[in-house]
PDB file of N, CA and C in Angstrom:
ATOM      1  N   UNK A   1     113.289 -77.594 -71.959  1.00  0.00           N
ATOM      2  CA  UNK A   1     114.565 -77.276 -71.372  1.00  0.00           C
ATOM      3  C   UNK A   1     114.977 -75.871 -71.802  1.00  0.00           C
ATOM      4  N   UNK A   2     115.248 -75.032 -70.864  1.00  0.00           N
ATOM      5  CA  UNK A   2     115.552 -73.370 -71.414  1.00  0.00           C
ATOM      6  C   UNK A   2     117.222 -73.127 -71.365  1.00  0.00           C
ATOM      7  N   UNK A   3     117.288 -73.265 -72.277  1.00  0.00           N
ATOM      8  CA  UNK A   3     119.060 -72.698 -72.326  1.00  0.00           C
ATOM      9  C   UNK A   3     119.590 -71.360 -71.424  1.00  0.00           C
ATOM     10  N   UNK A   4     120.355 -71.935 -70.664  1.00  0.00           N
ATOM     11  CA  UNK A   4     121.266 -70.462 -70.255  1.00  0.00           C
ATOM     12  C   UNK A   4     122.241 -70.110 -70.671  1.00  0.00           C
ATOM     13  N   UNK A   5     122.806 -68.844 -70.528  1.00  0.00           N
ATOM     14  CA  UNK A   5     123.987 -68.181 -71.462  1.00  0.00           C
ATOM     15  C   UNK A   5     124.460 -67.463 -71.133  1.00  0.00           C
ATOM     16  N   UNK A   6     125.381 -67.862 -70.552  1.00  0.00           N
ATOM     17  CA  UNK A   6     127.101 -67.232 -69.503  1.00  0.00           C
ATOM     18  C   UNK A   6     127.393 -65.970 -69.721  1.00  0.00           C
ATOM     19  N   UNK A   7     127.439 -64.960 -68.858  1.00  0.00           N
ATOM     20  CA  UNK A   7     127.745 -64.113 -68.892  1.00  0.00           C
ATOM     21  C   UNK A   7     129.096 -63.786 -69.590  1.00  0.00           C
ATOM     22  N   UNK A   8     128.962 -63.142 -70.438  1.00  0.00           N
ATOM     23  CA  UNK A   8     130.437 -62.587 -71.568  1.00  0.00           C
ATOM     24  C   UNK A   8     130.313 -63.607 -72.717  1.00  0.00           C
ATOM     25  N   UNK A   9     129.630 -64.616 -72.442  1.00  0.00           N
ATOM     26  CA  UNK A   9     129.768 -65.439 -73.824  1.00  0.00           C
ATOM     27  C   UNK A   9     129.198 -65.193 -74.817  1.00  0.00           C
ATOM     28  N   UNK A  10     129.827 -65.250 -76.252  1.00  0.00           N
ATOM     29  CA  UNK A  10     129.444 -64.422 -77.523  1.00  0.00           C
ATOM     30  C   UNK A  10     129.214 -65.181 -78.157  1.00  0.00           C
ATOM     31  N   UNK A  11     129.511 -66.642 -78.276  1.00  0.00           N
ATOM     32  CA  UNK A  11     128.615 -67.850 -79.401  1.00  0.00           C
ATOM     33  C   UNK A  11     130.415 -68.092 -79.467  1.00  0.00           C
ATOM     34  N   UNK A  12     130.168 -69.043 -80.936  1.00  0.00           N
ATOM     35  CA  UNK A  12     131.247 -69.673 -81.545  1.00  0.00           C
ATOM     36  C   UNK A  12     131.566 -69.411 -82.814  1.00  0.00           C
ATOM     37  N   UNK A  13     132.190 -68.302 -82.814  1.00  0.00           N
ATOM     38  CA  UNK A  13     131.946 -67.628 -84.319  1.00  0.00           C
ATOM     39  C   UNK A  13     132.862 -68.243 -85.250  1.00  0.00           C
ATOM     40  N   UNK A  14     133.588 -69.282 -84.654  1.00  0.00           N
ATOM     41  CA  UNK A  14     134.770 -69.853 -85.545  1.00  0.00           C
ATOM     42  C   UNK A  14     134.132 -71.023 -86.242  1.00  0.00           C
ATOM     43  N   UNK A  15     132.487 -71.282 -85.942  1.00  0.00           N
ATOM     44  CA  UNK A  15     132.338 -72.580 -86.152  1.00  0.00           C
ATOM     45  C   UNK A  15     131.191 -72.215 -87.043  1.00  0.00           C
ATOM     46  N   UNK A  16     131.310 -71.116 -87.305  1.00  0.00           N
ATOM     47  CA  UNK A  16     130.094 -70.350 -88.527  1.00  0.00           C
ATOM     48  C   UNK A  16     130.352 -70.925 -89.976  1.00  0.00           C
ATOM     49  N   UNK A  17     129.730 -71.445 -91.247  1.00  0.00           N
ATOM     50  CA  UNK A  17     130.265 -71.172 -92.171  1.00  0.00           C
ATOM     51  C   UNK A  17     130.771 -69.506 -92.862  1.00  0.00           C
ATOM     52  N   UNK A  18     131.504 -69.657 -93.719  1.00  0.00           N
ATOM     53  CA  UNK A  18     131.872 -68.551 -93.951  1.00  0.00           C
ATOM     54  C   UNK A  18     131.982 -69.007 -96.011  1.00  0.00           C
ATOM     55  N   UNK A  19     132.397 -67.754 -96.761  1.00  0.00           N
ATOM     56  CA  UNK A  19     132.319 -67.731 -98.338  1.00  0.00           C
ATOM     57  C   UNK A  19     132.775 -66.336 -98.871  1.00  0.00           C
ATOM     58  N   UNK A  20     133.507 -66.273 -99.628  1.00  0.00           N
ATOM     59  CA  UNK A  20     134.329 -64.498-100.012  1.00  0.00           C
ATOM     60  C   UNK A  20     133.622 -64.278-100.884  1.00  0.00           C
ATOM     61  N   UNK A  21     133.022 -62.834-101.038  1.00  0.00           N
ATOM     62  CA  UNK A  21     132.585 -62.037-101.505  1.00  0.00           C
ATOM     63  C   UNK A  21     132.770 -61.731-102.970  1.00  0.00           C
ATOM     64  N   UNK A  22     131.936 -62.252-103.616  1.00  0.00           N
ATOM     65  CA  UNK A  22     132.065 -62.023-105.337  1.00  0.00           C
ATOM     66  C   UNK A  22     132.928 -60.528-106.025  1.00  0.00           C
ATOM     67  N   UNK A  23     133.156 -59.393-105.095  1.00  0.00           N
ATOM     68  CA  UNK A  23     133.620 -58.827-105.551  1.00  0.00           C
ATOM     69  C   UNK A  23     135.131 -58.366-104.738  1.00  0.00           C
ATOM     70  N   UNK A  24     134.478 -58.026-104.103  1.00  0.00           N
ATOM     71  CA  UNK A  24     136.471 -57.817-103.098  1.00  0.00           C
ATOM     72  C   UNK A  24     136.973 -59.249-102.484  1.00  0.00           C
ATOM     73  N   UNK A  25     136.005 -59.954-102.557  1.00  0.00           N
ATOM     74  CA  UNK A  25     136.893 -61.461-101.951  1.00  0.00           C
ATOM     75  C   UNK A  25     136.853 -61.465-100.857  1.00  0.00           C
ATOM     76  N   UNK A  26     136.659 -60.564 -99.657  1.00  0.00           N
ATOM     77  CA  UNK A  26     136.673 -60.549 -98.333  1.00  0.00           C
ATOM     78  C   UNK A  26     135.301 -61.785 -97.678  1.00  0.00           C
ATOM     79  N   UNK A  27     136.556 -62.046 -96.599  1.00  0.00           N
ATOM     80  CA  UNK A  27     135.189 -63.602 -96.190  1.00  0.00           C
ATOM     81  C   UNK A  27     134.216 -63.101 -95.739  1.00  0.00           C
ATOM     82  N   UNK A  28     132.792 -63.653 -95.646  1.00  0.00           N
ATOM     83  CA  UNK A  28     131.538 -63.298 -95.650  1.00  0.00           C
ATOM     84  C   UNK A  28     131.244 -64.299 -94.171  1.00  0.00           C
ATOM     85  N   UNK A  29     131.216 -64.074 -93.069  1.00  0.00           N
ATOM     86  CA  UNK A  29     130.837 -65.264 -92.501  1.00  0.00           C
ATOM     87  C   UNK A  29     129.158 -65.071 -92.558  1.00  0.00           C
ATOM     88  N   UNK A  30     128.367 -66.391 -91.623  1.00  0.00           N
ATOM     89  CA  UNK A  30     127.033 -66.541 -91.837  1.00  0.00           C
ATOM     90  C   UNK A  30     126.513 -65.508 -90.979  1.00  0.00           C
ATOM     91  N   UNK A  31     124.822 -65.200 -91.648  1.00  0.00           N
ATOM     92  CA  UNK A  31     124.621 -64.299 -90.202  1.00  0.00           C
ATOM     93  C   UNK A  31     123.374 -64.371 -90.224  1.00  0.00           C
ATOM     94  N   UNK A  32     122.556 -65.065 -89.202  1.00  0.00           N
ATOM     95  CA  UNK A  32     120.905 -64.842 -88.880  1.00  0.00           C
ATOM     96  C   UNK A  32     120.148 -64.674 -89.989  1.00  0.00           C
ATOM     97  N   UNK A  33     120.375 -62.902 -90.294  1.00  0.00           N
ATOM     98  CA  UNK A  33     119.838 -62.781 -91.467  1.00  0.00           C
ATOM     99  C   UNK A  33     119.690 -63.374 -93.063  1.00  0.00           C
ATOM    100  N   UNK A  34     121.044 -63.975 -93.166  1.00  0.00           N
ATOM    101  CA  UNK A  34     120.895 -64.683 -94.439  1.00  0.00           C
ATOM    102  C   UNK A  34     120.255 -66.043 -94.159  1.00  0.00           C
ATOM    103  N   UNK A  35     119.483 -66.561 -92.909  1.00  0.00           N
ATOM    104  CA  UNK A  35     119.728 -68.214 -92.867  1.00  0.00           C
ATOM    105  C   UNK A  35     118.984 -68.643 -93.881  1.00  0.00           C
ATOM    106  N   UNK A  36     118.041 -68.092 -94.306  1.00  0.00           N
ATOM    107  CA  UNK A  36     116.835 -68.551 -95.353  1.00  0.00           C
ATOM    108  C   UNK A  36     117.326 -68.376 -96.732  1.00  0.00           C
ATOM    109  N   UNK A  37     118.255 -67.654 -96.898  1.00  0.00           N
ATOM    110  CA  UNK A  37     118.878 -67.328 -98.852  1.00  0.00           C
ATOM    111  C   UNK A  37     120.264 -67.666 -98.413  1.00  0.00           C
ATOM    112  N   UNK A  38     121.183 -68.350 -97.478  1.00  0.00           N
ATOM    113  CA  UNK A  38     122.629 -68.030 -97.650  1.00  0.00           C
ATOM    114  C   UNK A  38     123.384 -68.146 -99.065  1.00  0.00           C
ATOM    115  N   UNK A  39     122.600 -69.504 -99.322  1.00  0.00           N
ATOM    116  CA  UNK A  39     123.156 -70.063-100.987  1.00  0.00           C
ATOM    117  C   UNK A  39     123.185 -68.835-101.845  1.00  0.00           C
ATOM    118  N   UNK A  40     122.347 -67.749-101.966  1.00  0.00           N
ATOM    119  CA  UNK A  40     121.890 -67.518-102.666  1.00  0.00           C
ATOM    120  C   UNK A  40     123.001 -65.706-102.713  1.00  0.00           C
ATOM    121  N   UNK A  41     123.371 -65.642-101.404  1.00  0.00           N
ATOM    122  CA  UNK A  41     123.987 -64.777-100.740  1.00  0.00           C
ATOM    123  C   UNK A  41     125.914 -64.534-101.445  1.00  0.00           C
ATOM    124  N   UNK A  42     126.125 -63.177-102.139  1.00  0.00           N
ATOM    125  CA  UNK A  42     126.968 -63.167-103.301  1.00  0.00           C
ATOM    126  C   UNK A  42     128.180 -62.145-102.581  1.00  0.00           C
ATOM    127  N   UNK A  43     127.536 -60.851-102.137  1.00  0.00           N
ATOM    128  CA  UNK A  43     128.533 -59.713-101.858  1.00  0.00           C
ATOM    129  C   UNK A  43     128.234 -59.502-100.122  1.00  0.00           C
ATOM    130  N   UNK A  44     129.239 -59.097 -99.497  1.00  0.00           N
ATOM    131  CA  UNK A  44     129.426 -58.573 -98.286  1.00  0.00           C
ATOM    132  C   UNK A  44     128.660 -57.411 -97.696  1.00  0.00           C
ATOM    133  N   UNK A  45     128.316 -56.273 -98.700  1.00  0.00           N
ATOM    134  CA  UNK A  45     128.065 -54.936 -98.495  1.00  0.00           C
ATOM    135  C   UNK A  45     127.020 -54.266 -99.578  1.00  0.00           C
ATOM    136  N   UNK A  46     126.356 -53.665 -99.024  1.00  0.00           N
ATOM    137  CA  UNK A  46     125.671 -53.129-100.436  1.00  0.00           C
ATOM    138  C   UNK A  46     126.403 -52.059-101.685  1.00  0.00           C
ATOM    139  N   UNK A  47     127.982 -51.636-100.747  1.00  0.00           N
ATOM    140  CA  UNK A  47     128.601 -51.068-101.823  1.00  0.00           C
ATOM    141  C   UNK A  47     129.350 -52.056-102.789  1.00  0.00           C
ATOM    142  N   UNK A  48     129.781 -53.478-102.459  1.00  0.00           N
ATOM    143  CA  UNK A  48     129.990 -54.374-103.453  1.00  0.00           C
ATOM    144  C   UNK A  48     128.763 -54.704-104.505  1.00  0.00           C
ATOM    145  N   UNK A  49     127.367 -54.674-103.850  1.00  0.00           N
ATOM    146  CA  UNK A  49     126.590 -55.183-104.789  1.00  0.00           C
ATOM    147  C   UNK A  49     126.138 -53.887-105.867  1.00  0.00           C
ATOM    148  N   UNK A  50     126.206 -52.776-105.312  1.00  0.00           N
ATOM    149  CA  UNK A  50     126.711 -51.602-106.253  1.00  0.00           C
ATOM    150  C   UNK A  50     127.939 -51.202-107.472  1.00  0.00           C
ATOM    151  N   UNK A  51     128.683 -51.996-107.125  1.00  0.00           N
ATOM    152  CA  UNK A  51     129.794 -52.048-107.694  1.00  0.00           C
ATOM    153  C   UNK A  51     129.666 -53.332-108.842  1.00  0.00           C
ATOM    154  N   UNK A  52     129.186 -54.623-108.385  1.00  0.00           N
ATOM    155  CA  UNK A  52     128.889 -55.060-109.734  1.00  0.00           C
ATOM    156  C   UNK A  52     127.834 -54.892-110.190  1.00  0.00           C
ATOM    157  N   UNK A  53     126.747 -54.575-110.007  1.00  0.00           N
ATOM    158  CA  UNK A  53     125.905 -53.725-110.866  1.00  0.00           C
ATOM    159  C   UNK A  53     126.093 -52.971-111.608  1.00  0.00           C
ATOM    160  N   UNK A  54     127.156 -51.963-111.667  1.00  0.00           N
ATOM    161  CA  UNK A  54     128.027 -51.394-112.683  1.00  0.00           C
ATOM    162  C   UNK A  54     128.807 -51.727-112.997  1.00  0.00           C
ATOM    163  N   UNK A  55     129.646 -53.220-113.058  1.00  0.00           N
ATOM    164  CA  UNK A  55     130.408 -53.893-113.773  1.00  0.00           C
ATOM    165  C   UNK A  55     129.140 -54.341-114.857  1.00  0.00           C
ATOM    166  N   UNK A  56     128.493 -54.758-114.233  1.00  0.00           N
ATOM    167  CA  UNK A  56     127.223 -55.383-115.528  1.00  0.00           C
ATOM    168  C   UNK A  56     127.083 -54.580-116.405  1.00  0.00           C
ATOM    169  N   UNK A  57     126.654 -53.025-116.357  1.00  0.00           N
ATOM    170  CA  UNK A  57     126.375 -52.172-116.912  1.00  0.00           C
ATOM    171  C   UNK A  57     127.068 -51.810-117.698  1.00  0.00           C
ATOM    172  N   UNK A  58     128.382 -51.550-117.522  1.00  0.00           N
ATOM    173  CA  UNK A  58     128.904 -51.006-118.546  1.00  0.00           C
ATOM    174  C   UNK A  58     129.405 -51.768-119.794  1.00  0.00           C
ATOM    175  N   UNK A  59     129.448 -51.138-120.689  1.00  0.00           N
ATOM    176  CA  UNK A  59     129.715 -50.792-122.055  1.00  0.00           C
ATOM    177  C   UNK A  59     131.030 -51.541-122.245  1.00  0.00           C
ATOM    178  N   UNK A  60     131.231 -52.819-123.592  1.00  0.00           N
ATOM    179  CA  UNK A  60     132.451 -53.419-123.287  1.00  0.00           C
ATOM    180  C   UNK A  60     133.464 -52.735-123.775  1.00  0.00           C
ATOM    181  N   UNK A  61     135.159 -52.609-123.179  1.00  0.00           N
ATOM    182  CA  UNK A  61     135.677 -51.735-123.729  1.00  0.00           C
ATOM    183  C   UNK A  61     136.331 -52.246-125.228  1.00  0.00           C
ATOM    184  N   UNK A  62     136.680 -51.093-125.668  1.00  0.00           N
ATOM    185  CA  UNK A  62     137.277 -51.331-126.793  1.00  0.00           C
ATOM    186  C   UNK A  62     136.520 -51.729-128.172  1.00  0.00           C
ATOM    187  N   UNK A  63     135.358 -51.777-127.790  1.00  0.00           N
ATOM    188  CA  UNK A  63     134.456 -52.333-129.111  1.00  0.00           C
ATOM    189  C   UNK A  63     133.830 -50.921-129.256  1.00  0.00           C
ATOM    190  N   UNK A  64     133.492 -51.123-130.910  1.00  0.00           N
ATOM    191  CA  UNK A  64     132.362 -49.725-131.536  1.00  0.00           C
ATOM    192  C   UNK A  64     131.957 -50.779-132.561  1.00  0.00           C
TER     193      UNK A  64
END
């Protein structure tokens, strides 16, 4: 059976899971690309996953 698909129709994006972003919190919905790691799937952007990468990094404050 071959699916057809209506002209202008864009899917159901309301019916996606979705999960906020370990660092700014902004919702993450699902996307193709993650289907195989979603679990596994933390930040929105590669400038969030940049950003805690240098939360990791640095030096704790206030200690010597």
């Amino acid at each position: 059976m071959k699916r057809t698909v209506q002209p202008g129709f864009k899917g159901n994006k309301a019916s996606l899971p979705s999960k906020p972003c370990a660092v700014c919190g902004r919702p993450m919905s699902w996307r193709r690309a993650w289907a195989k790691n979603w679990e596994q799937v933390r930040y929105c952007c590669e400038a969030c996953r940049r950003q805690a990468k240098a939360q990791r990094g640095a030096p704790p404050e206030g200690g010597a």
